[in-house]
Structures are given as structure tokens and as C-alpha cells.
Protein backbone atom coordinates (compact mmCIF):
# COMPACT_ATOMS: atom_id res chain seq x y z
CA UNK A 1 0.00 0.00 0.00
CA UNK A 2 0.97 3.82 -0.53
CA UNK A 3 2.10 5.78 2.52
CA UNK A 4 -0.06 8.77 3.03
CA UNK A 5 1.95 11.62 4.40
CA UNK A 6 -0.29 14.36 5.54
CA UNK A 7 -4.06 15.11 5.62
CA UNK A 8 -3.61 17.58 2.61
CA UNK A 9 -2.95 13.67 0.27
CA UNK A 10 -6.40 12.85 1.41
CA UNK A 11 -8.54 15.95 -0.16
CA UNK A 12 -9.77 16.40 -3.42
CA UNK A 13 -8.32 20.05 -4.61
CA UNK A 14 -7.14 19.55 -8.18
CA UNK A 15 -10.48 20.29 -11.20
CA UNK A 16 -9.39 17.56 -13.53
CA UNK A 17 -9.88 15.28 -10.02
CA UNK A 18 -13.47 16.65 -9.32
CA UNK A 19 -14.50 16.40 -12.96
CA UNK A 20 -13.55 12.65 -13.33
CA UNK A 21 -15.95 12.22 -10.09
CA UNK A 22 -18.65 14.60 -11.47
CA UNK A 23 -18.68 12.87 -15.01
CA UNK A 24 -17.27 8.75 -14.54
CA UNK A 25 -18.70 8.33 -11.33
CA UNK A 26 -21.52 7.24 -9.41
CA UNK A 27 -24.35 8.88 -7.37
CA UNK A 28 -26.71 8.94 -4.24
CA UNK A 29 -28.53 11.49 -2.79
CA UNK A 30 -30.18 11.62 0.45
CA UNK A 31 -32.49 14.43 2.33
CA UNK A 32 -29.34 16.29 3.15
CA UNK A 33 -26.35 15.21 1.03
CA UNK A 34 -25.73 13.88 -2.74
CA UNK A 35 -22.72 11.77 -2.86
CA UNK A 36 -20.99 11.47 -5.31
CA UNK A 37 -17.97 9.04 -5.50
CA UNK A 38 -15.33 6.74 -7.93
CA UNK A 39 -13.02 4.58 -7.18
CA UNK A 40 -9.10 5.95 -7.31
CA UNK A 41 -6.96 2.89 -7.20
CA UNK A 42 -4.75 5.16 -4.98
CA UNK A 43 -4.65 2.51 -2.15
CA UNK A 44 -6.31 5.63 0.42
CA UNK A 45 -10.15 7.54 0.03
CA UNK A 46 -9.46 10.95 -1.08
CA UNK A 47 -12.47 13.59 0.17
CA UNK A 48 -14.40 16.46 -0.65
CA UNK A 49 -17.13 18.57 0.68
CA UNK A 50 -18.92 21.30 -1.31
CA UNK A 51 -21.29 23.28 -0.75
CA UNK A 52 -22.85 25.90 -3.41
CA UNK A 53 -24.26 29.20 -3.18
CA UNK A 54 -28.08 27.73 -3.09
CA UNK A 55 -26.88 26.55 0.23
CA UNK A 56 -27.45 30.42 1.70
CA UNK A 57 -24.81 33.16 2.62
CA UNK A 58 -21.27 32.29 3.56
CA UNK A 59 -22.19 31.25 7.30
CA UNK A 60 -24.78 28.75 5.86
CA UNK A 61 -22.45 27.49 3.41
CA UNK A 62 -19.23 27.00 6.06
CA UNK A 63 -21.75 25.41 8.52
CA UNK A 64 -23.07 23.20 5.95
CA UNK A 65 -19.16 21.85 5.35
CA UNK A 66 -18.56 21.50 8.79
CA UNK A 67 -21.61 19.26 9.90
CA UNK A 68 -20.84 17.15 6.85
CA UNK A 69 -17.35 16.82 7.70
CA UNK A 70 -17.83 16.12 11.27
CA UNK A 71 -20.58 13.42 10.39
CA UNK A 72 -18.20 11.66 8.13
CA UNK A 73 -15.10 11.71 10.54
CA UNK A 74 -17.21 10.39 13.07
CA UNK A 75 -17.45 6.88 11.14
CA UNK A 76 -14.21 7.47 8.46
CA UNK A 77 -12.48 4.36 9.71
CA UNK A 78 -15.46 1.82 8.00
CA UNK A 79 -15.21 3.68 4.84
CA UNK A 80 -13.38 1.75 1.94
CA UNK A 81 -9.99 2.84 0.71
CA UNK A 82 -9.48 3.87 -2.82
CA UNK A 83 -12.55 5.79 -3.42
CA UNK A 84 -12.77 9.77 -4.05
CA UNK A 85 -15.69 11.00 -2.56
CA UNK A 86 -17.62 14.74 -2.73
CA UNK A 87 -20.22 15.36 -0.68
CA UNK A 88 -22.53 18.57 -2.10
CA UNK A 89 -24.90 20.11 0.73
CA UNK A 90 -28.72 20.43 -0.41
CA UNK A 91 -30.34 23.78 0.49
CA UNK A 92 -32.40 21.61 2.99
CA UNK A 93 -29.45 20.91 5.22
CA UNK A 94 -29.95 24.40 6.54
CA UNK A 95 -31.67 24.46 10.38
CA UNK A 96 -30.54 20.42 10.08
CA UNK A 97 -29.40 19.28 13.74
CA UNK A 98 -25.84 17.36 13.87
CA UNK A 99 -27.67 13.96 14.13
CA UNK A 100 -30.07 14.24 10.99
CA UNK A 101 -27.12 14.98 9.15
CA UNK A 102 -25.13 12.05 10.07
CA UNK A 103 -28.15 9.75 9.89
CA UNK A 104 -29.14 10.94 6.30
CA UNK A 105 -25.07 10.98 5.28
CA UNK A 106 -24.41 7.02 7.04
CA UNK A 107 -27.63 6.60 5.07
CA UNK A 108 -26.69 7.12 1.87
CA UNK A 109 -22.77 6.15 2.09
CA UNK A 110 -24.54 2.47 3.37
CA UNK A 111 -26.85 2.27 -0.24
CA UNK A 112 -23.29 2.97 -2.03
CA UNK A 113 -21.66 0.24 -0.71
CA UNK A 114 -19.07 1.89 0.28
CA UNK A 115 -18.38 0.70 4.04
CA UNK A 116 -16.07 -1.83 4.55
């Protein structure tokens, strides 16, 4: 396997990366979250979380990152390696409590198959 050095490896930043998700890969979509992910042959999951300006203003938008980040780190360890993952907030996430989130978002990573 490949040695990851730092958490910057396991983030989605480059285009060319996000486009080969948006267009080759696959898709769920839940109350809160679409996921969209590939698989990377990488040997580690590389992440992303976006969230667009129908989200709200720029507090809406950073607190819409942050509870989909925290859900996801709180159950990263059973997530398969070698996948590149972006998770898009849905307008509806706004006024979403901490627990919805993570519900809808272990939700919809379970129908992609993509816990270990």
C-alpha cells in the first residue's frame, strides 16, 4: 500500500480530479447530502465537501461543510480505501441538527456500498 503523508494527500483540490468524479462516477442522494464518488486505485479515500451558493450566505455554506465533515469523521475508519468522494450540501441541510445529518449521510454512504 501507498504511505499517506499528511491530511492535505487525502482531499480532493485539483479540477481535472473533481471532474472525473462529477462525469465517470456514481451517485446517491439523500435528504441532506448527494454523494458522489469513484473509485481511485490510490490505495487511500481521497475527500471532498462542497457546498454551493443555493446553500445560503457564507455562514450557511461553512456550517453546511462543517456538519458534513464532522458526520463523516465520526465513522471514516469503516469507509473503503481507494474511493474519491464529494459530498454537495442540499439547500435543505440548513436548520438540520448534527444527528439528521449524520443519519441521512451514514444513510446514503450504506446504499453505495461503500463501508467496509
Amino acid at each position: 500500500m501507498f504511505q499517506v503523508r499528511d491530511n492535505s494527500e487525502l482531499t480532493l483540490r485539483k479540477q481535472k480530479d473533481f471532474n472525473r468524479v462529477y462525469k465517470k462516477g456514481k451517485s446517491r442522494g439523500s435528504k441532506y447530502v448527494v454523494v458522489l464518488y469513484r473509485k481511485n486505485n490510490l490505495g487511500y479515500t481521497r475527500t471532498a465537501f462542497v457546498s454551493s451558493k443555493k446553500v445560503g450566505n457564507s455562514v450557511e455554506r461553512n456550517r453546511s461543510r462543517r456538519l458534513m465533515k464532522e458526520s463523516y469523521y465520526s465513522f471514516k475508519g469503516k469507509v473503503k480505501e481507494s474511493y474519491d468522494i464529494v459530498f454537495v450540501a442540499r439547500n435543505s441541510i440548513n436548520g438540520a441538527s448534527m444527528n439528521e445529518v449524520q443519519h441521512s449521510l451514514y444513510g446514503t454512504l450504506k446504499s453505495c456500498g461503500l463501508f467496509k
